[in-house]
C-alpha atoms as a PDB file:
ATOM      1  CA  UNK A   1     -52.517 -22.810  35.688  1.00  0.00           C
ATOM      2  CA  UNK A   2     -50.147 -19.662  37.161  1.00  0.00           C
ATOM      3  CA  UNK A   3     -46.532 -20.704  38.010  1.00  0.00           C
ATOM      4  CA  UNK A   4     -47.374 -19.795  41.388  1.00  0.00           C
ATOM      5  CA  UNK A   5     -49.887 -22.448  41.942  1.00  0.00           C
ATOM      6  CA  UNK A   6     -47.364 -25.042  40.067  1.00  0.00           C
ATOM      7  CA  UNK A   7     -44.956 -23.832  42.813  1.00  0.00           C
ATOM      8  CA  UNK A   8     -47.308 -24.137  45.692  1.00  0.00           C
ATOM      9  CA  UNK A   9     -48.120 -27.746  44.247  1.00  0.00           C
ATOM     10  CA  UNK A  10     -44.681 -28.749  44.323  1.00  0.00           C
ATOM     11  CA  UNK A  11     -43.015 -27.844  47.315  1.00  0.00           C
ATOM     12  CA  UNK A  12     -46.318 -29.311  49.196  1.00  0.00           C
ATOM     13  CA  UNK A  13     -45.618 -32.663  46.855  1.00  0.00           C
ATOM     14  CA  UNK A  14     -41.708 -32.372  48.186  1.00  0.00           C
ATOM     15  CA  UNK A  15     -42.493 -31.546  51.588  1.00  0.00           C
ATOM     16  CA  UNK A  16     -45.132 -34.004  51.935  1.00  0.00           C
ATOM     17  CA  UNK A  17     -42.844 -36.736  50.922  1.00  0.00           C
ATOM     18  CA  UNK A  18     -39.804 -35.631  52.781  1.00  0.00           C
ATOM     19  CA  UNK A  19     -41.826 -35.838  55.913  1.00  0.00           C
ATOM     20  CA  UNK A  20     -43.008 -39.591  54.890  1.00  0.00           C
ATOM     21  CA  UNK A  21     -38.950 -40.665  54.204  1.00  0.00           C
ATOM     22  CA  UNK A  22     -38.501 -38.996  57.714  1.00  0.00           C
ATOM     23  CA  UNK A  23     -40.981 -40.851  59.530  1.00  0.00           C
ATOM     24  CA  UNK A  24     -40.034 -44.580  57.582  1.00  0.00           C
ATOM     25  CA  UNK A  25     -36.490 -43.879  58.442  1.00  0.00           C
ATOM     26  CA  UNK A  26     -37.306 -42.584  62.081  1.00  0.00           C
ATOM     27  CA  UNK A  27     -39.485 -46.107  62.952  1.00  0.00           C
ATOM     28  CA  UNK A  28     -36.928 -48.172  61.060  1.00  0.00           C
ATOM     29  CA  UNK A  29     -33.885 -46.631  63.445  1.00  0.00           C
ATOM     30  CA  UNK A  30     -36.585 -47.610  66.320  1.00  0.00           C
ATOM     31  CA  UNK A  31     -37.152 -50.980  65.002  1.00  0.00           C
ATOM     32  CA  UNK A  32     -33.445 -51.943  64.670  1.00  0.00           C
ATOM     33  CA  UNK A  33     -32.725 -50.330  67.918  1.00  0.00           C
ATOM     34  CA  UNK A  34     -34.894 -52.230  69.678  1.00  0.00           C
ATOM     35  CA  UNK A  35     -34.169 -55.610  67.884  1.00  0.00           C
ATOM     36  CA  UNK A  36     -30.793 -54.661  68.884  1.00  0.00           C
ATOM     37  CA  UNK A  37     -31.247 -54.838  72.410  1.00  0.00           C
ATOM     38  CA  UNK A  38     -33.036 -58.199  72.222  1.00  0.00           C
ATOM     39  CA  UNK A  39     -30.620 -59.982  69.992  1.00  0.00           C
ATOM     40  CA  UNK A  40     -27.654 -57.934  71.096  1.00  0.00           C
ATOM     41  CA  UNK A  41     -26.167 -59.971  74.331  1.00  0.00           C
ATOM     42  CA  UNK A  42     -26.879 -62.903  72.410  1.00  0.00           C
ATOM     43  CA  UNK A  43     -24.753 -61.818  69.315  1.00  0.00           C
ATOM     44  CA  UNK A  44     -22.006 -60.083  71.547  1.00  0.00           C
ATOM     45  CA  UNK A  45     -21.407 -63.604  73.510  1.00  0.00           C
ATOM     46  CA  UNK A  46     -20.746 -65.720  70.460  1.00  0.00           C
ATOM     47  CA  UNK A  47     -18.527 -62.969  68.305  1.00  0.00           C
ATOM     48  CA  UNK A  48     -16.467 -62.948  71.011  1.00  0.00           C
ATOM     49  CA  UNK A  49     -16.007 -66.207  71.897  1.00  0.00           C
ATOM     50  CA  UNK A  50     -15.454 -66.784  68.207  1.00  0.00           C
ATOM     51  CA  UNK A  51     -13.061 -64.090  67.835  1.00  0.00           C
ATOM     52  CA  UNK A  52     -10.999 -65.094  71.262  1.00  0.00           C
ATOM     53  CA  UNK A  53     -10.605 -68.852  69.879  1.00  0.00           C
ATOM     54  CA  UNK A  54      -9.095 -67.910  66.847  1.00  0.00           C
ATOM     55  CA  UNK A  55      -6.907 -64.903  68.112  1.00  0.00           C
ATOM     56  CA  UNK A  56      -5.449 -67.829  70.493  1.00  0.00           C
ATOM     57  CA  UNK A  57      -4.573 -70.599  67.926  1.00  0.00           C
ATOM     58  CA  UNK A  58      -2.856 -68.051  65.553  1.00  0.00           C
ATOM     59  CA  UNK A  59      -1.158 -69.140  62.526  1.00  0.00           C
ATOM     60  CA  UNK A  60       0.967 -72.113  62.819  1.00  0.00           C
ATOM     61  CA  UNK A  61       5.392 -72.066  61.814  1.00  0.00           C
ATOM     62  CA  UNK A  62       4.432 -74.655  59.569  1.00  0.00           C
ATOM     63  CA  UNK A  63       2.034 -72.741  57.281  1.00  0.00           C
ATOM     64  CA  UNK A  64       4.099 -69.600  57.436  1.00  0.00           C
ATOM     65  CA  UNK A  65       6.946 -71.177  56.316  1.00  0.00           C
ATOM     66  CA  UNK A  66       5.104 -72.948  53.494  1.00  0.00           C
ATOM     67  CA  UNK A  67       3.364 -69.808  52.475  1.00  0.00           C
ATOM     68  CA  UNK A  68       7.083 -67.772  52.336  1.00  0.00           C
ATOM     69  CA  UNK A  69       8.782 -70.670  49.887  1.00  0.00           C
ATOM     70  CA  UNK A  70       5.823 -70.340  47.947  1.00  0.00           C
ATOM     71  CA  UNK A  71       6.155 -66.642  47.505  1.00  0.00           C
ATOM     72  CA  UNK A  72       9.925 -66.666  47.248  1.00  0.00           C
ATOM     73  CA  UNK A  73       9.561 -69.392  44.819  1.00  0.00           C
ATOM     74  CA  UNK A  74       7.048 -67.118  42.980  1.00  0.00           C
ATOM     75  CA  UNK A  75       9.263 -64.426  42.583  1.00  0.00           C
ATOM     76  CA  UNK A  76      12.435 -66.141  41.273  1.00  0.00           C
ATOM     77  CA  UNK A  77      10.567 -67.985  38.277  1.00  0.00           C
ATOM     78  CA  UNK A  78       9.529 -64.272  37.197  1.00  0.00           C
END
């Protein structure tokens, strides 16, 4: 075999499979896209309600005051 013909073989081998990744990948990105738009209000609705009722409660005095006297405590029995 000539070193051309190993060279011809190859770059058809790298081009041939650099075009397969690029299709998978492009009908993947098509897929998600368009299970994206089906699931997508759906998903939006209950992140943000989730998201809303926790940014409302916040973090009680109680626990923040608990969580500093165990820190300061912490630090003085270094």
């Amino acid at each position: 075999m000539d070193i051309v013909s190993l060279l011809l073989q190859a770059g058809n081998l790298m081009i041939t499979g650099m075009v397969g990744v690029f299709v998978f990948l492009s009908i993947l990105i098509f897929a998600v896209k368009n299970l994206a738009k089906l699931a997508g209000p759906e998903l939006s609705n209950n992140t943000s309600n989730q998201a809303a009722s926790k940014s409302s409660t916040g973090v009680s005095s109680a626990h923040i005051a608990a969580i500093t006297a165990a820190i300061a405590q912490y630090r003085t029995k270094k």
